[in-house]
N, C-alpha and C. Protein backbone atom coordinates (compact mmCIF):
# COMPACT_ATOMS: atom_id res chain seq x y z
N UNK A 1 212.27 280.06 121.93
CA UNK A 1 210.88 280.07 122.32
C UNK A 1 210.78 280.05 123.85
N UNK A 2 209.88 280.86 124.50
CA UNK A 2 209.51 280.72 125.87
C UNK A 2 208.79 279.37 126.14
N UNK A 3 209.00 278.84 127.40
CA UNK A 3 208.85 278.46 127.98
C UNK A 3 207.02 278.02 128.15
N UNK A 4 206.00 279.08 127.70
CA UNK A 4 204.73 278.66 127.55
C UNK A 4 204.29 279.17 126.29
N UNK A 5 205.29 278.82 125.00
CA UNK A 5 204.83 279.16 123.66
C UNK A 5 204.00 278.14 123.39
N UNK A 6 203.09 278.53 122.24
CA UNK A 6 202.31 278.21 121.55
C UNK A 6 201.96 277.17 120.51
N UNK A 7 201.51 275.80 120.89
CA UNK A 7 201.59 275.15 120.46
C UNK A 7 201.22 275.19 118.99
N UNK A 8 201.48 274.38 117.74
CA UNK A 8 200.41 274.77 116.30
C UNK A 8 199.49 274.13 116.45
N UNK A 9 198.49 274.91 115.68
CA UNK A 9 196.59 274.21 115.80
C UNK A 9 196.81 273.13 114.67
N UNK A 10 195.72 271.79 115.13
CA UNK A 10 196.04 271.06 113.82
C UNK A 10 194.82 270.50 113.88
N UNK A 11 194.20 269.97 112.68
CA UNK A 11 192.91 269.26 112.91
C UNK A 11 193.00 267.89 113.81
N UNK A 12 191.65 267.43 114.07
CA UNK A 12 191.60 265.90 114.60
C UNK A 12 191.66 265.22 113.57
N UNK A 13 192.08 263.99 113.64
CA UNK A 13 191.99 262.87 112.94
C UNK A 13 190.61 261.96 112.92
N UNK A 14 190.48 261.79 111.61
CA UNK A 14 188.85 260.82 111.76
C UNK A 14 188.88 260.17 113.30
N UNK A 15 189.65 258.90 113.82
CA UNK A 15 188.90 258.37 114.90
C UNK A 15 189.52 259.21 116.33
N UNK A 16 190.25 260.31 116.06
CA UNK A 16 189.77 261.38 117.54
C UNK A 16 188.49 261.98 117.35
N UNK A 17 188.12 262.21 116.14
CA UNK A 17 186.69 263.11 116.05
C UNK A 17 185.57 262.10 117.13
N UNK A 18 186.18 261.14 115.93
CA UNK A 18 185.02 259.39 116.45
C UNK A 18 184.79 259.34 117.63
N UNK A 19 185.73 259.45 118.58
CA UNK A 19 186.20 258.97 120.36
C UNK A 19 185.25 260.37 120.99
N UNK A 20 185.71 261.79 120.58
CA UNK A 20 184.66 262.86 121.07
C UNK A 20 183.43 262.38 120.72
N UNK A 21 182.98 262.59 119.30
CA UNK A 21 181.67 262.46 119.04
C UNK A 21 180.90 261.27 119.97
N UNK A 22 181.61 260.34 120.23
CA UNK A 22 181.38 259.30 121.05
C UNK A 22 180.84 259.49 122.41
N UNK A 23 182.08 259.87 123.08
CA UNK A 23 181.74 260.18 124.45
C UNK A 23 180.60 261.32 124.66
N UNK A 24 180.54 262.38 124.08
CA UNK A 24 179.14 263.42 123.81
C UNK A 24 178.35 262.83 123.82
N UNK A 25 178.13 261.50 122.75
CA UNK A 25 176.80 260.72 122.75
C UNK A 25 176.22 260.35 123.93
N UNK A 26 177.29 259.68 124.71
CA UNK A 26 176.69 258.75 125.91
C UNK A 26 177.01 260.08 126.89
N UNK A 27 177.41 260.98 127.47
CA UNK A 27 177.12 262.07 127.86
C UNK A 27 175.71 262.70 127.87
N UNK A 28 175.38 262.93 126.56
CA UNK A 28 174.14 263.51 126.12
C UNK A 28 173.06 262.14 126.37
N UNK A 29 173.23 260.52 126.03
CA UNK A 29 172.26 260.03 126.58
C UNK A 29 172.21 259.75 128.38
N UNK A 30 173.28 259.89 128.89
CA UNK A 30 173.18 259.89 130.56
C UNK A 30 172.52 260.99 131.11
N UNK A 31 172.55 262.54 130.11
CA UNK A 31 171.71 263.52 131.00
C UNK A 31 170.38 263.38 131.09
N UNK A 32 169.44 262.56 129.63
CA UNK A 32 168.62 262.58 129.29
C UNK A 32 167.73 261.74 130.22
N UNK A 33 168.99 260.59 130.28
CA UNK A 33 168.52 259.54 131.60
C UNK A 33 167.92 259.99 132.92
N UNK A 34 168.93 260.56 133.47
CA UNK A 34 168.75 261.44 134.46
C UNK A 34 168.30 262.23 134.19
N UNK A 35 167.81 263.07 133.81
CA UNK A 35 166.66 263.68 134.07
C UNK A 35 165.46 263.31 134.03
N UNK A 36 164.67 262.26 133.58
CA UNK A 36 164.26 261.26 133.05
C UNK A 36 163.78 260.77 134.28
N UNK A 37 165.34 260.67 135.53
CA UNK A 37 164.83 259.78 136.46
C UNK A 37 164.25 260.92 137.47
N UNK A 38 164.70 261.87 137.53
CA UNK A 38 164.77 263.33 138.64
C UNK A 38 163.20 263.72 138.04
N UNK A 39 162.44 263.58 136.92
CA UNK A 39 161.53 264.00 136.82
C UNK A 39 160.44 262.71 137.51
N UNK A 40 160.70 261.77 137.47
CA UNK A 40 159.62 260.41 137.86
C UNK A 40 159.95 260.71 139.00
N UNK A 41 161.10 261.12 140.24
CA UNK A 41 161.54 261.23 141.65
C UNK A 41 160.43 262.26 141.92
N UNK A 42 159.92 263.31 141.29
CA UNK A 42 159.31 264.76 141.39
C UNK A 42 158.06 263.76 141.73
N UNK A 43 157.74 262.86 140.30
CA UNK A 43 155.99 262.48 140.51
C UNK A 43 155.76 261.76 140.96
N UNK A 44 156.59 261.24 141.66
CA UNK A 44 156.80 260.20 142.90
C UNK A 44 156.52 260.39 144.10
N UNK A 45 157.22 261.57 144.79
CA UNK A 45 157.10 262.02 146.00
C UNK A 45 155.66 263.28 145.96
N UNK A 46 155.82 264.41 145.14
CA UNK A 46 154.46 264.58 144.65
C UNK A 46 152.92 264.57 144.19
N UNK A 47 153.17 263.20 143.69
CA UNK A 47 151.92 262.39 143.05
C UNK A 47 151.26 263.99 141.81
N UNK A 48 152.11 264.54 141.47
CA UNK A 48 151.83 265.00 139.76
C UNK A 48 151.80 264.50 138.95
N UNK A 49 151.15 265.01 137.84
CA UNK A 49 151.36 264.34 136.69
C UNK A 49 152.60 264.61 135.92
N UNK A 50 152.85 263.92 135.01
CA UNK A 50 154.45 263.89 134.11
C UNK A 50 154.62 264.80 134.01
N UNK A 51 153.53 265.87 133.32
CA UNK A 51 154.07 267.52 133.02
C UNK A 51 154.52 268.53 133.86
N UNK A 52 153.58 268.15 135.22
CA UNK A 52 153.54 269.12 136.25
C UNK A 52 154.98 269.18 136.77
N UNK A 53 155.32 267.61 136.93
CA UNK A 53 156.69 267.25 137.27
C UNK A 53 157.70 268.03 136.26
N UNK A 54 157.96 267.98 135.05
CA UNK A 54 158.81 268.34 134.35
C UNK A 54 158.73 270.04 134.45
N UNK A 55 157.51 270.40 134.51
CA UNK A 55 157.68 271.49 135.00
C UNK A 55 158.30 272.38 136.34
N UNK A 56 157.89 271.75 137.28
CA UNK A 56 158.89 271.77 137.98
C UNK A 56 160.04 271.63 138.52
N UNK A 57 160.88 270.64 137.60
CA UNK A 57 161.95 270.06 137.30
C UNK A 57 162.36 271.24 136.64
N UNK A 58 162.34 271.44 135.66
CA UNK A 58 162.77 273.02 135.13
C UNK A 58 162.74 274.06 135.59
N UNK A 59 162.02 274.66 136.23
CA UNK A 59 161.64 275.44 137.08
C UNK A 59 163.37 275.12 138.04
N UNK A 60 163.57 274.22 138.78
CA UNK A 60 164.60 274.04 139.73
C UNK A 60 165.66 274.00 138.80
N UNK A 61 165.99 273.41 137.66
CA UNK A 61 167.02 273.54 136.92
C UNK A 61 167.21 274.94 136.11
N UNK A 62 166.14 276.14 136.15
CA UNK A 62 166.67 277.27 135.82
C UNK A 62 167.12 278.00 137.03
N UNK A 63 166.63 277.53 138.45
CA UNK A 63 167.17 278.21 139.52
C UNK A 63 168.57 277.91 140.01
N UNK A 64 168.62 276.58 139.57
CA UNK A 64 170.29 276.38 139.72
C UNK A 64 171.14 277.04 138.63
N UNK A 65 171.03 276.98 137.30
CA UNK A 65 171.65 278.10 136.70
C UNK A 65 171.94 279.23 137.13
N UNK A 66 170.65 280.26 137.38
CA UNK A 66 170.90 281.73 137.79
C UNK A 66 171.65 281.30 139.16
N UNK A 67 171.66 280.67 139.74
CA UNK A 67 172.58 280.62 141.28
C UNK A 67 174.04 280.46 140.53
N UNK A 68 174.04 279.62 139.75
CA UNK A 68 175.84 279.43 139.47
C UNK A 68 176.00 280.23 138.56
N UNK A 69 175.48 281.05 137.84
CA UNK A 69 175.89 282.29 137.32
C UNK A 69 176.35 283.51 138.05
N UNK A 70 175.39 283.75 139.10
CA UNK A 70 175.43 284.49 140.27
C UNK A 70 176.80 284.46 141.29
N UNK A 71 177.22 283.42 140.57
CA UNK A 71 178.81 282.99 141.66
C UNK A 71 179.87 282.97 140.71
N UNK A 72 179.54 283.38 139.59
CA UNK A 72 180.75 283.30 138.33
C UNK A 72 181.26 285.01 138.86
């Protein structure tokens, strides 16, 4: 076998699934956080209301996408 052969695919085991599914969780609740906080920062310095804020919050988070797409 070379040198960068191919390892065999094998499933996870219940508590590797556990440990991913895990860390995703608190992943997925830290973005929620933050954003959460980046939208109250908007109606803060602004003085919008919640929506206006989130709207514009999105608004900047689809412009950062198309920018780092734009550099792929």
């Amino acid at each position: 076998m070379g040198l960068f052969s191919k390892k065999p695919v094998r499933e996870l085991t219940e508590a590797e699934e556990k440990q991913i599914k895990d860390e995703m969780r608190k992943q997925i609740l830290t973005k929620s956080e933050n954003d959460i906080l980046m939208i109250k920062q908007i109606r803060d310095l602004t003085n919008m209301n919640v929506g206006e804020a989130k709207d514009l919050f999105n608004q900047f988070r689809s412009e950062l996408y198309d920018c780092m797409a734009d550099n792929q």
